[in-house]
N, C-alpha and C. Protein backbone atom coordinates (compact mmCIF):
# COMPACT_ATOMS: atom_id res chain seq x y z
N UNK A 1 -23.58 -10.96 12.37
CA UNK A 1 -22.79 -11.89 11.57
C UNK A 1 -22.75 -13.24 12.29
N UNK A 2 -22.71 -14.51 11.28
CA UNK A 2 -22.75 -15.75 12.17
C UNK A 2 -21.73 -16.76 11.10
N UNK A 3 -21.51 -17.73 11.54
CA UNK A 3 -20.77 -18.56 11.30
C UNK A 3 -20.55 -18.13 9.83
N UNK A 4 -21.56 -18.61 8.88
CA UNK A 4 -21.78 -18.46 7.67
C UNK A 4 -21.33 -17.48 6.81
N UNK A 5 -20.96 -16.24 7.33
CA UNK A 5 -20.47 -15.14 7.06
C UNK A 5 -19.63 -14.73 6.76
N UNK A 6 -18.97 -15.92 7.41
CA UNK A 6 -17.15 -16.20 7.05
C UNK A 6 -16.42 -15.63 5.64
N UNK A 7 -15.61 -14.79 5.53
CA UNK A 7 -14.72 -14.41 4.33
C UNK A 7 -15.64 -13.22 3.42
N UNK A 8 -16.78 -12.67 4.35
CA UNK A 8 -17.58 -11.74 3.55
C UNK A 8 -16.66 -10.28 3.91
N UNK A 9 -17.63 -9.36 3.11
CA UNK A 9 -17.12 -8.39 3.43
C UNK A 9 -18.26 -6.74 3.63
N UNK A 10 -17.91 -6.18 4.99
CA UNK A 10 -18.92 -5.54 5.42
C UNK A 10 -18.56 -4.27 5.39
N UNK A 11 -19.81 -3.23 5.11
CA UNK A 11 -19.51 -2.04 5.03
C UNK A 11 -20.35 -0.75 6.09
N UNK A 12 -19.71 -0.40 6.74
CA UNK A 12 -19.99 0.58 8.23
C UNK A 12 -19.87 2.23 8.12
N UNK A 13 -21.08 2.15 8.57
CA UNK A 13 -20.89 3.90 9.00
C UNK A 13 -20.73 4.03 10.17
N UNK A 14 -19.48 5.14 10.59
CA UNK A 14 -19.20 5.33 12.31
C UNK A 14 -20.48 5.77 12.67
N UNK A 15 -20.37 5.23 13.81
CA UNK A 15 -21.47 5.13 14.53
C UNK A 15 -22.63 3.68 14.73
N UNK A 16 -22.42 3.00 13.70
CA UNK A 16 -23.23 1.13 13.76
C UNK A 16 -22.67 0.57 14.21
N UNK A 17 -23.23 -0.10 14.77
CA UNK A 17 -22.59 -1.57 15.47
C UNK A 17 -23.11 -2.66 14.94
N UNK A 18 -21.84 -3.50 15.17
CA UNK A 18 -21.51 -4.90 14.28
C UNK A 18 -21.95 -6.28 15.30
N UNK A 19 -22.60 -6.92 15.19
CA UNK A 19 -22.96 -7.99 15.99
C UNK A 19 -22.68 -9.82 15.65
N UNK A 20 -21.40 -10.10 16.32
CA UNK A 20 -21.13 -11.41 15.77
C UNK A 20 -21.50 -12.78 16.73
N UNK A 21 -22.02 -13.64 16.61
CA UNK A 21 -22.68 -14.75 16.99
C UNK A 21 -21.80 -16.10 16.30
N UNK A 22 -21.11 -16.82 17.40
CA UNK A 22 -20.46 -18.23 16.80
C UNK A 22 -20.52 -19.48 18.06
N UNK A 23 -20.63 -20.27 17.14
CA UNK A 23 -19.97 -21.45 18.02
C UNK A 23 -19.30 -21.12 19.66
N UNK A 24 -19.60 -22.01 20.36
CA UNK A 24 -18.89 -21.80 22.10
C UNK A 24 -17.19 -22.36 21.76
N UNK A 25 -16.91 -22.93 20.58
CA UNK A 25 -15.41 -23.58 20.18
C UNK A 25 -15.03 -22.62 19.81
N UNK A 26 -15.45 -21.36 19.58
CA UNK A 26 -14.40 -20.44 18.81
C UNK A 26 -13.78 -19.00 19.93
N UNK A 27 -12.11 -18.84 19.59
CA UNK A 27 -12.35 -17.61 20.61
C UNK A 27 -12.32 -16.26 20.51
N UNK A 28 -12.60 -15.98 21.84
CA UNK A 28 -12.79 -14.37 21.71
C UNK A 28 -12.03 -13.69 20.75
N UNK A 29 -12.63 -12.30 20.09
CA UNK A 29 -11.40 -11.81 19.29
C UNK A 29 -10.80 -10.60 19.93
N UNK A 30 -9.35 -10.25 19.17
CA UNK A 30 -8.78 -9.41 20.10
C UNK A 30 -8.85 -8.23 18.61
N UNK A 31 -9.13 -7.52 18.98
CA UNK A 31 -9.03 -5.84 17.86
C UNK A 31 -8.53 -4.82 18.56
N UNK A 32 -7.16 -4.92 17.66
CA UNK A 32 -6.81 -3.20 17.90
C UNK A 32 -6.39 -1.99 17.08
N UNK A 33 -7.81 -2.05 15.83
CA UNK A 33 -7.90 -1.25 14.67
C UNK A 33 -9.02 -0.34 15.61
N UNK A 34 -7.96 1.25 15.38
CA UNK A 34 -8.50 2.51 15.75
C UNK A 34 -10.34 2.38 15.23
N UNK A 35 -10.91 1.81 13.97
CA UNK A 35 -11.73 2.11 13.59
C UNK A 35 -13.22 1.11 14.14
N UNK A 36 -12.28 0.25 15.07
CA UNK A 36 -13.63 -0.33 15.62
C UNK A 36 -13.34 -0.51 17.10
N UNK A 37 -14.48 -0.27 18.06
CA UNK A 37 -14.15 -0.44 19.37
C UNK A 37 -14.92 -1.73 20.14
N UNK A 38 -14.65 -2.50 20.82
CA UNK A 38 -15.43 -3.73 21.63
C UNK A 38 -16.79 -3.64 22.48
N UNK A 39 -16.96 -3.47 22.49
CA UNK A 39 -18.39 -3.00 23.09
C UNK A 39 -18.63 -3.99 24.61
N UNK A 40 -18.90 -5.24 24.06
CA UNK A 40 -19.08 -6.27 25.06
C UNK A 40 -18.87 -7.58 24.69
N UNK A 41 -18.18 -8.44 25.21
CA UNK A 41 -17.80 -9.60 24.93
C UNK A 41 -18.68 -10.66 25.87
N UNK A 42 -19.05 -12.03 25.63
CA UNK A 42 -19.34 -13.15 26.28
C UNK A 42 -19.36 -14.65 25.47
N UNK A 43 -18.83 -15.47 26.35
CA UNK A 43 -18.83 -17.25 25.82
C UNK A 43 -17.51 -17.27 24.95
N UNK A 44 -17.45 -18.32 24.45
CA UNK A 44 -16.28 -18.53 23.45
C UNK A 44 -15.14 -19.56 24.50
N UNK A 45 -14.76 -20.14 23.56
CA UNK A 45 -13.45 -20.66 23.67
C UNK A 45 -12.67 -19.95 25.42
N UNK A 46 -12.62 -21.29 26.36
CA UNK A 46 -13.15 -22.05 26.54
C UNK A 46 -14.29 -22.09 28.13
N UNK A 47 -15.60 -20.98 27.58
CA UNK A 47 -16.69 -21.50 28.78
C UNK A 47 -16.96 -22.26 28.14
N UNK A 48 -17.35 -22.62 27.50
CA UNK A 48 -18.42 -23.48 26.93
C UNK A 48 -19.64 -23.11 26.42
N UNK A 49 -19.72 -22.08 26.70
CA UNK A 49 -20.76 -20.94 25.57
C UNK A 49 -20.74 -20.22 24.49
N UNK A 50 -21.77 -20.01 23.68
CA UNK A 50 -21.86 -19.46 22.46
C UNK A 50 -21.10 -18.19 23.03
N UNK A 51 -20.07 -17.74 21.78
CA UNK A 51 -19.30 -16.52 21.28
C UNK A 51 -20.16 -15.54 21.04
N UNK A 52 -20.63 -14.47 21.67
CA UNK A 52 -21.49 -13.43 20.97
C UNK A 52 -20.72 -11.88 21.79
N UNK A 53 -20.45 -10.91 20.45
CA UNK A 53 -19.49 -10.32 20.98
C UNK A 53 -20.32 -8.56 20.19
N UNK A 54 -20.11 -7.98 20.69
CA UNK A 54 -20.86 -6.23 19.68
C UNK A 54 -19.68 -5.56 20.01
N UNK A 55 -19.73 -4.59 18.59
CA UNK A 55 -18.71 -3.59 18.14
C UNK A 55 -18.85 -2.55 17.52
N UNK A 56 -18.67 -1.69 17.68
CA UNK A 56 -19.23 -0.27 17.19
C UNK A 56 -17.80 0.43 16.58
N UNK A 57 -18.52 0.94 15.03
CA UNK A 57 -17.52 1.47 14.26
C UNK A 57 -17.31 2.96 14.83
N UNK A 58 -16.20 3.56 15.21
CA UNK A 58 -15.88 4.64 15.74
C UNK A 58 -14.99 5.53 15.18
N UNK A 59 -14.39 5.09 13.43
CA UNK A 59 -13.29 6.07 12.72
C UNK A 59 -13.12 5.07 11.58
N UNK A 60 -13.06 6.08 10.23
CA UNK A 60 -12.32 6.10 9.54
C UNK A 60 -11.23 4.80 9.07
N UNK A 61 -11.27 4.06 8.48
CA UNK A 61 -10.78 2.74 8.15
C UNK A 61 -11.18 1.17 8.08
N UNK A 62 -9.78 0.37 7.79
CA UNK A 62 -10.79 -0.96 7.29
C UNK A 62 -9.76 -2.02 8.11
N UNK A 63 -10.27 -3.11 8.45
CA UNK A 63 -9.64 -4.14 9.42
C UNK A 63 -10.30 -5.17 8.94
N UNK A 64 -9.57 -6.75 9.41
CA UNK A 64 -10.15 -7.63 9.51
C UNK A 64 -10.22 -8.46 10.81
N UNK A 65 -11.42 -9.18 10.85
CA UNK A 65 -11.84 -9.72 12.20
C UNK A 65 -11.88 -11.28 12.23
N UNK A 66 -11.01 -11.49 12.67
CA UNK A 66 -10.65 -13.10 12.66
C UNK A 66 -10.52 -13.73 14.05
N UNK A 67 -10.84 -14.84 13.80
CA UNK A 67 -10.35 -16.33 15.05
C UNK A 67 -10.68 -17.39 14.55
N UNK A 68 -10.94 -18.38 15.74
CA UNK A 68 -10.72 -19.57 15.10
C UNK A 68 -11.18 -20.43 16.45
N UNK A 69 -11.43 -21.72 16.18
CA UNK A 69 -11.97 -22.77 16.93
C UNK A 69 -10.48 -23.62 17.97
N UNK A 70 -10.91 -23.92 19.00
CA UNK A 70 -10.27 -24.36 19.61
C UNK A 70 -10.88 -25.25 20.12
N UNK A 71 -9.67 -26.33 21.14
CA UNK A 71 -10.53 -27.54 22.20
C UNK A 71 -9.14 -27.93 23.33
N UNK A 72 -9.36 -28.31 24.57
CA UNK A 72 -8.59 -28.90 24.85
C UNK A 72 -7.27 -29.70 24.57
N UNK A 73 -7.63 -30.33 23.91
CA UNK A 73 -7.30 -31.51 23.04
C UNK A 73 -6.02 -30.90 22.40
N UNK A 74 -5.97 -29.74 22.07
CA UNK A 74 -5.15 -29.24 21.30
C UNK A 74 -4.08 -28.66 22.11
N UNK A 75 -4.41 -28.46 23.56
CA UNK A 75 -3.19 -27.82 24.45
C UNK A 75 -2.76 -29.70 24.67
N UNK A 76 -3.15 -30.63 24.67
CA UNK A 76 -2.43 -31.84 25.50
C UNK A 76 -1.22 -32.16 24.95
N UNK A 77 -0.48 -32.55 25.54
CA UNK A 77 1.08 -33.33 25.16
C UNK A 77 0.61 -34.86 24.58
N UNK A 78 1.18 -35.25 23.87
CA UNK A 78 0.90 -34.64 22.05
C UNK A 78 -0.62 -34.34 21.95
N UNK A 79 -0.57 -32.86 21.53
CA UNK A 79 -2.06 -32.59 20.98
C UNK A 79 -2.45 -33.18 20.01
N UNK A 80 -4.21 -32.87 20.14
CA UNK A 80 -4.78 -33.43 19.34
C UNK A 80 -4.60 -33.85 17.65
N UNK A 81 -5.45 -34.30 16.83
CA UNK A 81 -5.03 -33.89 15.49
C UNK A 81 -6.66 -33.15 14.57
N UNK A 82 -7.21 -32.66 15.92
CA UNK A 82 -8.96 -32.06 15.20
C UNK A 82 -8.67 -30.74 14.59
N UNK A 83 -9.18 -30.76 13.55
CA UNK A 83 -8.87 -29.84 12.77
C UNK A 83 -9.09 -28.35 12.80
N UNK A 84 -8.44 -27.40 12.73
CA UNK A 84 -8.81 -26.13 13.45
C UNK A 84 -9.35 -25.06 12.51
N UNK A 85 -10.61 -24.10 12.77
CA UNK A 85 -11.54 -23.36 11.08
C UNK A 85 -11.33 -21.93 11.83
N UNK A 86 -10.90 -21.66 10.94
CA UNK A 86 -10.52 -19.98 10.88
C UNK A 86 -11.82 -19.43 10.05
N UNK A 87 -12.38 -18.41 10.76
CA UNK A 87 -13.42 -17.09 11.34
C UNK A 87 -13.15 -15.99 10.58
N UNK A 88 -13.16 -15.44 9.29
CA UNK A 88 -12.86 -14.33 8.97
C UNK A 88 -13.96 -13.45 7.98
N UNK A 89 -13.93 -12.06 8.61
CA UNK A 89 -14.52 -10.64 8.01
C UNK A 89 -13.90 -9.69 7.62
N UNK A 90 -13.81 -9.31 6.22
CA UNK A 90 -13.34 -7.77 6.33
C UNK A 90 -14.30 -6.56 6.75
N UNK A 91 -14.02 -5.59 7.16
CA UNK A 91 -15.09 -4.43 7.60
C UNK A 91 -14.19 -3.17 7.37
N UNK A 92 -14.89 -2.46 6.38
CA UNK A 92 -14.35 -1.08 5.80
C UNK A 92 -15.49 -0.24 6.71
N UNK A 93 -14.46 0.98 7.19
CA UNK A 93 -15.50 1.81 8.69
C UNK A 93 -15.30 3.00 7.42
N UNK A 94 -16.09 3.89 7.20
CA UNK A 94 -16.28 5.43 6.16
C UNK A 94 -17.30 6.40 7.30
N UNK A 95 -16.73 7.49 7.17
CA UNK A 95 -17.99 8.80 7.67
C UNK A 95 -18.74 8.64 6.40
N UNK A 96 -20.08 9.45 7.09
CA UNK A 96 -21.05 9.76 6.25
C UNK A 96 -22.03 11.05 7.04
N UNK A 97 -22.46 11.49 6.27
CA UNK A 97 -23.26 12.88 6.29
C UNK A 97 -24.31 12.47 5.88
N UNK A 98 -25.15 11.92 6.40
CA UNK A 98 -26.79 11.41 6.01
C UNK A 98 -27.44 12.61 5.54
N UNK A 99 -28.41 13.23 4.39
CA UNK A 99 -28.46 14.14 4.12
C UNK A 99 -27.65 14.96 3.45
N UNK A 100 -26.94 15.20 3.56
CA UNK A 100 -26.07 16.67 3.39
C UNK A 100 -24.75 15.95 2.18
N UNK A 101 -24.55 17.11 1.79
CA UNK A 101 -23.03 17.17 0.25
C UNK A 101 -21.91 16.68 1.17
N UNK A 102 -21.32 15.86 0.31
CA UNK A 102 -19.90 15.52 0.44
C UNK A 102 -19.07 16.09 -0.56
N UNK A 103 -17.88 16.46 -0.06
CA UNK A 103 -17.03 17.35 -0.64
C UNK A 103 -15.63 17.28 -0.65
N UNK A 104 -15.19 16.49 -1.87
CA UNK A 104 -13.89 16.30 -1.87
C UNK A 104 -12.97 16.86 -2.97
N UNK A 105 -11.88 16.76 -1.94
CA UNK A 105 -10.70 17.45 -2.88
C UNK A 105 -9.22 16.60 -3.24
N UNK A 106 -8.36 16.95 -3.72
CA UNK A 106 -7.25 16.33 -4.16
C UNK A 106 -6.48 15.47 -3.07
N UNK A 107 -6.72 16.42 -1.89
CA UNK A 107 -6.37 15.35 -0.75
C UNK A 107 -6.70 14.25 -0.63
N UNK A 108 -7.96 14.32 -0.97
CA UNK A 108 -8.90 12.54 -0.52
C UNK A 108 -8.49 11.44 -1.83
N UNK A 109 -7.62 12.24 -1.73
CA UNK A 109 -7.11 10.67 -3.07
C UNK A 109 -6.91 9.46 -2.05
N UNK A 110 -7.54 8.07 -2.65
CA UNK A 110 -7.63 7.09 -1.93
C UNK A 110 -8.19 6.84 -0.77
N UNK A 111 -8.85 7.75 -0.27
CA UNK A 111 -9.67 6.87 0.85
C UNK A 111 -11.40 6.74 0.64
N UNK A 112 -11.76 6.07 1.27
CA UNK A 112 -13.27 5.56 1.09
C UNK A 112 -14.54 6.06 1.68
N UNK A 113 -15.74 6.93 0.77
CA UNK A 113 -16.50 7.66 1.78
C UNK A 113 -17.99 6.64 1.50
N UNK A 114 -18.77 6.79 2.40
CA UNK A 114 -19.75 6.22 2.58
C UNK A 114 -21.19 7.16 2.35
N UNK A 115 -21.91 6.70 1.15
CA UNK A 115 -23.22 7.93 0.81
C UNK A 115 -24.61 7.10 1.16
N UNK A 116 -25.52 8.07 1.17
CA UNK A 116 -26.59 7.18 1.87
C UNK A 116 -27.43 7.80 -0.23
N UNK A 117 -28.35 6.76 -0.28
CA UNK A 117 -29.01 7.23 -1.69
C UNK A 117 -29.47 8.44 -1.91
N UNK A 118 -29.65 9.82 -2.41
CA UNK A 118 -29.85 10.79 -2.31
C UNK A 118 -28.74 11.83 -2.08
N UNK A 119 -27.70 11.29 -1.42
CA UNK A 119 -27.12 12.53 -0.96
C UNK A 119 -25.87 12.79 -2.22
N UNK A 120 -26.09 14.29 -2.61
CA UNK A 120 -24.35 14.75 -3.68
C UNK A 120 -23.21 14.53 -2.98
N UNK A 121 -22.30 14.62 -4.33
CA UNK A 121 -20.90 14.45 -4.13
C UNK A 121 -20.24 15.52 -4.75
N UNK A 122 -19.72 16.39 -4.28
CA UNK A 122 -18.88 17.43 -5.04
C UNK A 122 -17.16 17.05 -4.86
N UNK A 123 -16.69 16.45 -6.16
CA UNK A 123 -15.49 16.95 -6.37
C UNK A 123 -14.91 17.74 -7.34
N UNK A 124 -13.45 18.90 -6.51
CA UNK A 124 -13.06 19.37 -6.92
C UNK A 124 -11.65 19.44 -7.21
N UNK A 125 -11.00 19.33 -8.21
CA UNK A 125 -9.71 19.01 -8.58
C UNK A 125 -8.72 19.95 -9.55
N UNK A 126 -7.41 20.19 -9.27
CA UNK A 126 -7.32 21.26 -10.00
C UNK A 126 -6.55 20.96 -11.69
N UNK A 127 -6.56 22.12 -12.41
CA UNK A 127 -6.43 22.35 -13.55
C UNK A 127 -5.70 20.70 -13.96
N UNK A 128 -5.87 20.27 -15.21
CA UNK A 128 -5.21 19.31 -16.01
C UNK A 128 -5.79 17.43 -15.70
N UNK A 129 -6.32 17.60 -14.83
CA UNK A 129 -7.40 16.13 -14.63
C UNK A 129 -8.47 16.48 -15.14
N UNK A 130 -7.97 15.06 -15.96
CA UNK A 130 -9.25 14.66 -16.60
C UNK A 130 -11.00 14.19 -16.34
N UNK A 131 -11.98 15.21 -17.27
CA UNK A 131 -13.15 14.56 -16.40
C UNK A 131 -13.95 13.07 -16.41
N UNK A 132 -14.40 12.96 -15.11
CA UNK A 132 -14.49 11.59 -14.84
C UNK A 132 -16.05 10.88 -15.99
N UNK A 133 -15.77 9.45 -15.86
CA UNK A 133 -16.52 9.06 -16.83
C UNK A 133 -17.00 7.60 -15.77
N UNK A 134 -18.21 7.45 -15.78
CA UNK A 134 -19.26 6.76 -15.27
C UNK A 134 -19.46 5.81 -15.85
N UNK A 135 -19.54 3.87 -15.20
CA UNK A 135 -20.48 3.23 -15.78
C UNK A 135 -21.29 2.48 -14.85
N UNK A 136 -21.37 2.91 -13.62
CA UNK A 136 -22.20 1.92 -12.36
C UNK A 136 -23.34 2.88 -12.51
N UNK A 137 -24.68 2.26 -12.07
CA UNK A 137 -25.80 3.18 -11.94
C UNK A 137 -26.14 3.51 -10.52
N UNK A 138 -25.07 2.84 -9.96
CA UNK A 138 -25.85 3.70 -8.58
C UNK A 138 -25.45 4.93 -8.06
N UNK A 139 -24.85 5.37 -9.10
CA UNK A 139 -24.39 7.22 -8.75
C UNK A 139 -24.03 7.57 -10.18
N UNK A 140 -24.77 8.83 -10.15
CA UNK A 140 -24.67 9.53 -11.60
C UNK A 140 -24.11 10.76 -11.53
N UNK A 141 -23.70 11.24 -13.03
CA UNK A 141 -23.05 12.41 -12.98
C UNK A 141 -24.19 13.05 -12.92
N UNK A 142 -24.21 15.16 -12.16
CA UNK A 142 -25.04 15.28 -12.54
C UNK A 142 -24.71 16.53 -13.18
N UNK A 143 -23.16 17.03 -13.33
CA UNK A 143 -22.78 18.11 -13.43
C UNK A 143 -21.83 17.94 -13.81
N UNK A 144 -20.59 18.18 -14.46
CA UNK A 144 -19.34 18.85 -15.05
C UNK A 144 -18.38 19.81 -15.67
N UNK A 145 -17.44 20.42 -15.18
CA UNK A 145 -16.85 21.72 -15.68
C UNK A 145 -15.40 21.52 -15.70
N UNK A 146 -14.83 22.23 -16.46
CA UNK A 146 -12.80 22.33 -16.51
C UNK A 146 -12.49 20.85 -16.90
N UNK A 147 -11.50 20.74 -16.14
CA UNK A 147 -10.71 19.86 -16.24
C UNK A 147 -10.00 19.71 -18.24
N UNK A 148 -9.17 18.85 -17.59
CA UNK A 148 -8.07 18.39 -19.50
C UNK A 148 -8.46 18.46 -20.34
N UNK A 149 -9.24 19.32 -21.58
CA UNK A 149 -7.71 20.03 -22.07
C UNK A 149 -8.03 21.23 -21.24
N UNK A 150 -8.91 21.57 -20.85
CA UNK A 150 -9.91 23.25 -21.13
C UNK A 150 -8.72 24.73 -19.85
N UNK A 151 -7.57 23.76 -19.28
CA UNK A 151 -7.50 24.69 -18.75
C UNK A 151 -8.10 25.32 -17.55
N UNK A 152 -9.07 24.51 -17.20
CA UNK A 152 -9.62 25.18 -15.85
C UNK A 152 -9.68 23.81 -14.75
N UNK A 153 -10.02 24.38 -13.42
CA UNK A 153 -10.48 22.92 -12.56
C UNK A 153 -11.34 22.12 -12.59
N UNK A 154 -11.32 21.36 -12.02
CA UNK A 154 -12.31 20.10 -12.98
C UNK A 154 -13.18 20.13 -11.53
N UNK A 155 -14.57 20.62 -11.41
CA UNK A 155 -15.70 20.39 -11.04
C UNK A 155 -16.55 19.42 -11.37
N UNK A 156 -16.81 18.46 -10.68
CA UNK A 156 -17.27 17.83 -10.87
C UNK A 156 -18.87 17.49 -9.57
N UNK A 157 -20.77 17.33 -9.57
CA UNK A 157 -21.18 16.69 -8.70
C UNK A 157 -22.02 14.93 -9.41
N UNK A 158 -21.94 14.55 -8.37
CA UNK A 158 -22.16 13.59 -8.71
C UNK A 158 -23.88 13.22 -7.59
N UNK A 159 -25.01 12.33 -7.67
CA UNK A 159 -25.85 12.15 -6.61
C UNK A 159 -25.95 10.45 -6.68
N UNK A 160 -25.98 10.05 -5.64
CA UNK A 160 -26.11 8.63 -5.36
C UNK A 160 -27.57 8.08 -5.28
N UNK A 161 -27.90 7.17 -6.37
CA UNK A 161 -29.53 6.98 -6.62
C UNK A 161 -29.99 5.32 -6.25
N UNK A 162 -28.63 4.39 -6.01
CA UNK A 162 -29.23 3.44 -5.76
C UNK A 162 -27.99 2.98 -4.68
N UNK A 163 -27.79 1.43 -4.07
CA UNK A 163 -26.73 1.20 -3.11
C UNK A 163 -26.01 -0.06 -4.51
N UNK A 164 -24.79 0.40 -3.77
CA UNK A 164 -23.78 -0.30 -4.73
C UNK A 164 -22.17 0.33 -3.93
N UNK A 165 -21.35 -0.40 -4.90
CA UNK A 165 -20.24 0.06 -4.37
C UNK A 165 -19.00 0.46 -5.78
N UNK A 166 -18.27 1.70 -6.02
CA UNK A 166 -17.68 1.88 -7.51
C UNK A 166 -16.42 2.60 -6.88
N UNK A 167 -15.29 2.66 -7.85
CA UNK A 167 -14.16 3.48 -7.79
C UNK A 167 -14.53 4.55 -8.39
N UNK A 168 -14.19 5.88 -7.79
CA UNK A 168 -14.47 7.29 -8.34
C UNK A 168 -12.91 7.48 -9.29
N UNK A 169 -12.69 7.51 -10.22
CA UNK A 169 -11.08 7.25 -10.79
C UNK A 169 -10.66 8.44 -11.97
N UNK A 170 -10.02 9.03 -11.82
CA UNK A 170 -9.17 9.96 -13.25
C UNK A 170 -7.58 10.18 -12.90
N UNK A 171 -7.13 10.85 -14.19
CA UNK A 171 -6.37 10.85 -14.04
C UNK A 171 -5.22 12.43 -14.35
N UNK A 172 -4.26 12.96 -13.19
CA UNK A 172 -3.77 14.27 -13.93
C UNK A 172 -2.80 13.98 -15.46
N UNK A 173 -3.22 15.30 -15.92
CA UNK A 173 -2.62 14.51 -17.16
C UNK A 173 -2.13 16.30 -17.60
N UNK A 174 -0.97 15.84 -18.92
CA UNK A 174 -0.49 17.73 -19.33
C UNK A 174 -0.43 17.45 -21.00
N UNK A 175 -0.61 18.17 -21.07
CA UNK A 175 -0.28 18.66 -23.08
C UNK A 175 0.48 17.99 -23.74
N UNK A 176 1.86 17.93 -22.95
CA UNK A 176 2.81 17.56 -23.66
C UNK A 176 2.74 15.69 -23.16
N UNK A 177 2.30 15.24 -22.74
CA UNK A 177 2.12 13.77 -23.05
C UNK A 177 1.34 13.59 -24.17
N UNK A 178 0.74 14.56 -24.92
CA UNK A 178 0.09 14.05 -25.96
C UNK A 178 1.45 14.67 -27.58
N UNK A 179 2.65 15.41 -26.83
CA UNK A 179 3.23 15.48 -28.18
C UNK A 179 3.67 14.35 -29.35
N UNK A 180 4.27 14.37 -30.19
CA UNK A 180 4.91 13.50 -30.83
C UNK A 180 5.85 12.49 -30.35
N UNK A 181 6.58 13.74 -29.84
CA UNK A 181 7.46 12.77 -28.50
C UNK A 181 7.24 13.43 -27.08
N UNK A 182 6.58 12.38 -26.54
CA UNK A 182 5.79 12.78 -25.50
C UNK A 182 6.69 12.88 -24.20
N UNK A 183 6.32 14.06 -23.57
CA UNK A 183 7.38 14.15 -22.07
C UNK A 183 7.20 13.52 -21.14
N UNK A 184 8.26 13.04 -20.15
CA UNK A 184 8.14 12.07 -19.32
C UNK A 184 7.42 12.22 -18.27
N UNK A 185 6.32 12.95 -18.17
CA UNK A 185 5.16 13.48 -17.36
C UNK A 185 4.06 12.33 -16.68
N UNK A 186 4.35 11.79 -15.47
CA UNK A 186 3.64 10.86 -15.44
C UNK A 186 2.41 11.06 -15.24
N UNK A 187 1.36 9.98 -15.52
CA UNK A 187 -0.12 10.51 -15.01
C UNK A 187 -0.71 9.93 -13.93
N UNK A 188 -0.75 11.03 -13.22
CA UNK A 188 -1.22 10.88 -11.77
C UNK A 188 -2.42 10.59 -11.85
N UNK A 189 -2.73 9.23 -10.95
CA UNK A 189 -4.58 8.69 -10.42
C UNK A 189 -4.86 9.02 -9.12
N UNK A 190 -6.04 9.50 -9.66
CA UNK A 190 -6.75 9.74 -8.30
C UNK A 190 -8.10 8.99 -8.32
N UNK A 191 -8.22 8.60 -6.81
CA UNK A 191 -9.29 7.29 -7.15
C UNK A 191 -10.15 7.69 -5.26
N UNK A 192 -11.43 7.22 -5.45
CA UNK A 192 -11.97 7.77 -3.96
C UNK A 192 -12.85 6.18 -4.00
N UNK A 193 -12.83 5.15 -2.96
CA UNK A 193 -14.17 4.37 -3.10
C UNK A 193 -15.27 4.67 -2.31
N UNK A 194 -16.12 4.33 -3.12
CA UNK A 194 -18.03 5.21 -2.95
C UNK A 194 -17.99 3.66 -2.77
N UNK A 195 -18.97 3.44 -1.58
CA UNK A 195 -19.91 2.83 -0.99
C UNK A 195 -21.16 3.12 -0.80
N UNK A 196 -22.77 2.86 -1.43
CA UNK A 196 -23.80 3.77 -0.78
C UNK A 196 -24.75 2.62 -0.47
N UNK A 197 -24.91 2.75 0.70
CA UNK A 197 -24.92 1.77 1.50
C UNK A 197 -27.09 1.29 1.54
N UNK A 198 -27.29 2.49 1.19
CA UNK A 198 -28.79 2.44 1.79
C UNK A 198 -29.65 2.75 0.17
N UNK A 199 -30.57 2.04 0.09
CA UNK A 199 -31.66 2.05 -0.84
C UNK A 199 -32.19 3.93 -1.08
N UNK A 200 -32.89 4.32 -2.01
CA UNK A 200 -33.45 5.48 -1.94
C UNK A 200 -34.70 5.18 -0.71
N UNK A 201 -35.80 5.82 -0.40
CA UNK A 201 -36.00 5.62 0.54
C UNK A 201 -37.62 5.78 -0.20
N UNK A 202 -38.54 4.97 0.21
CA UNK A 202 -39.68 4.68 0.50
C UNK A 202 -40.48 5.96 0.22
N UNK A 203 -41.45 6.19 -0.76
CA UNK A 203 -42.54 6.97 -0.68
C UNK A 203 -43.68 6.09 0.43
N UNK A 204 -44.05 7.25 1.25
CA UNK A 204 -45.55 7.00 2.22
C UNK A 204 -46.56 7.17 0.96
N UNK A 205 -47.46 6.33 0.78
CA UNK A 205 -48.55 6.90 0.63
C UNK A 205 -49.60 8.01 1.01
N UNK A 206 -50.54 8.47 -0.13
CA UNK A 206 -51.09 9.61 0.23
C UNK A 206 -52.05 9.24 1.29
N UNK A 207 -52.46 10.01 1.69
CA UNK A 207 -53.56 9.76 3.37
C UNK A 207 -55.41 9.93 2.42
């Protein structure tokens, strides 16, 4: 990441590392989100050298990575009046199972998993949620069972075919919200965000 990068937003599998490059005016940053660790720091605010700092995603969650430019000038009695530019990234950290099924359940309501192109998604949810309905193409249904009205659990797999990023979203729902006078049954959302981060992958040619 470099100057330019400013206010983007990045998406990590534990285990990558993040590499930021700035200006020698800007300073070091300080992080103390469980989900990213410092690796090595050098320059910045004030040697007089370029800021170049690596970070490796190590858990589960999302932070932002900010600073900002400094100078002398600005500690003097009366400081300066040069204007000061704030440095900012968001970075969402997700596991991932390269290869292999992901498999979620009612627990994982709300948090964010990370798929590489190719790999399934099995969720499973119980009786009275509704089944889920698709409109991003980079993950398709490829399977469905139960769920609202039918009385059973709602099975659902899904396979990730291109990179993109979508809310997985439904909702529990009961009978009697659909009466005449409907009961005060609220309807519970459940929502997972899919990130899939990597292209399908390259046919070799034949030999």
């Amino acid at each position: 990441m470099t100057e330019a990068d400013t206010q983007t937003t990045v998406d990590l599998v534990v285990g990558q590392t993040l590499g930021v490059s700035l200006p020698a005016n800007y300073r070091p940053f300080t992080s103390t989100n469980a989900a990213m660790t410092l690796l090595s720091t050098s320059g910045g605010y004030p040697t007089g050298q370029p800021l170049k700092e690596l970070f490796k995603a190590v858990g589960n969650g999302s932070l932002v990575l900010s600073t900002q430019t400094d100078d002398p000038c600005q500690h003097a009695t009366p400081p300066c009046g040069m204007p000061v530019h704030q440095w900012t990234i968001h970075v969402n950290v997700a596991y991932a199972s390269p290869g292999g099924d992901i498999n979620l359940t009612e627990a994982d309501n709300q948090t964010t998993v990370t798929m590489a192109a190719g790999q399934t998604l099995h969720v499973s949810l119980p009786v009275n949620y509704r089944p889920f309905t698709l409109t991003n193409p980079a993950l398709i249904l490829k399977s469905s069972t139960g769920g609202y009205p039918t009385a059973q659990p709602l099975s659902a797999l899904f396979q990730a075919v291109g990179a993109g990023s979508l809310d997985l979203s439904t909702l529990y729902d009961t009978p009697c919200n659909h009466d005449p006078t409907p009961c005060p049954g609220p309807y519970r959302p459940w929502t997972v965000h899919v990130s899939i981060l990597y292209p399908p992958p390259t046919q070799s040619p034949s030999p």
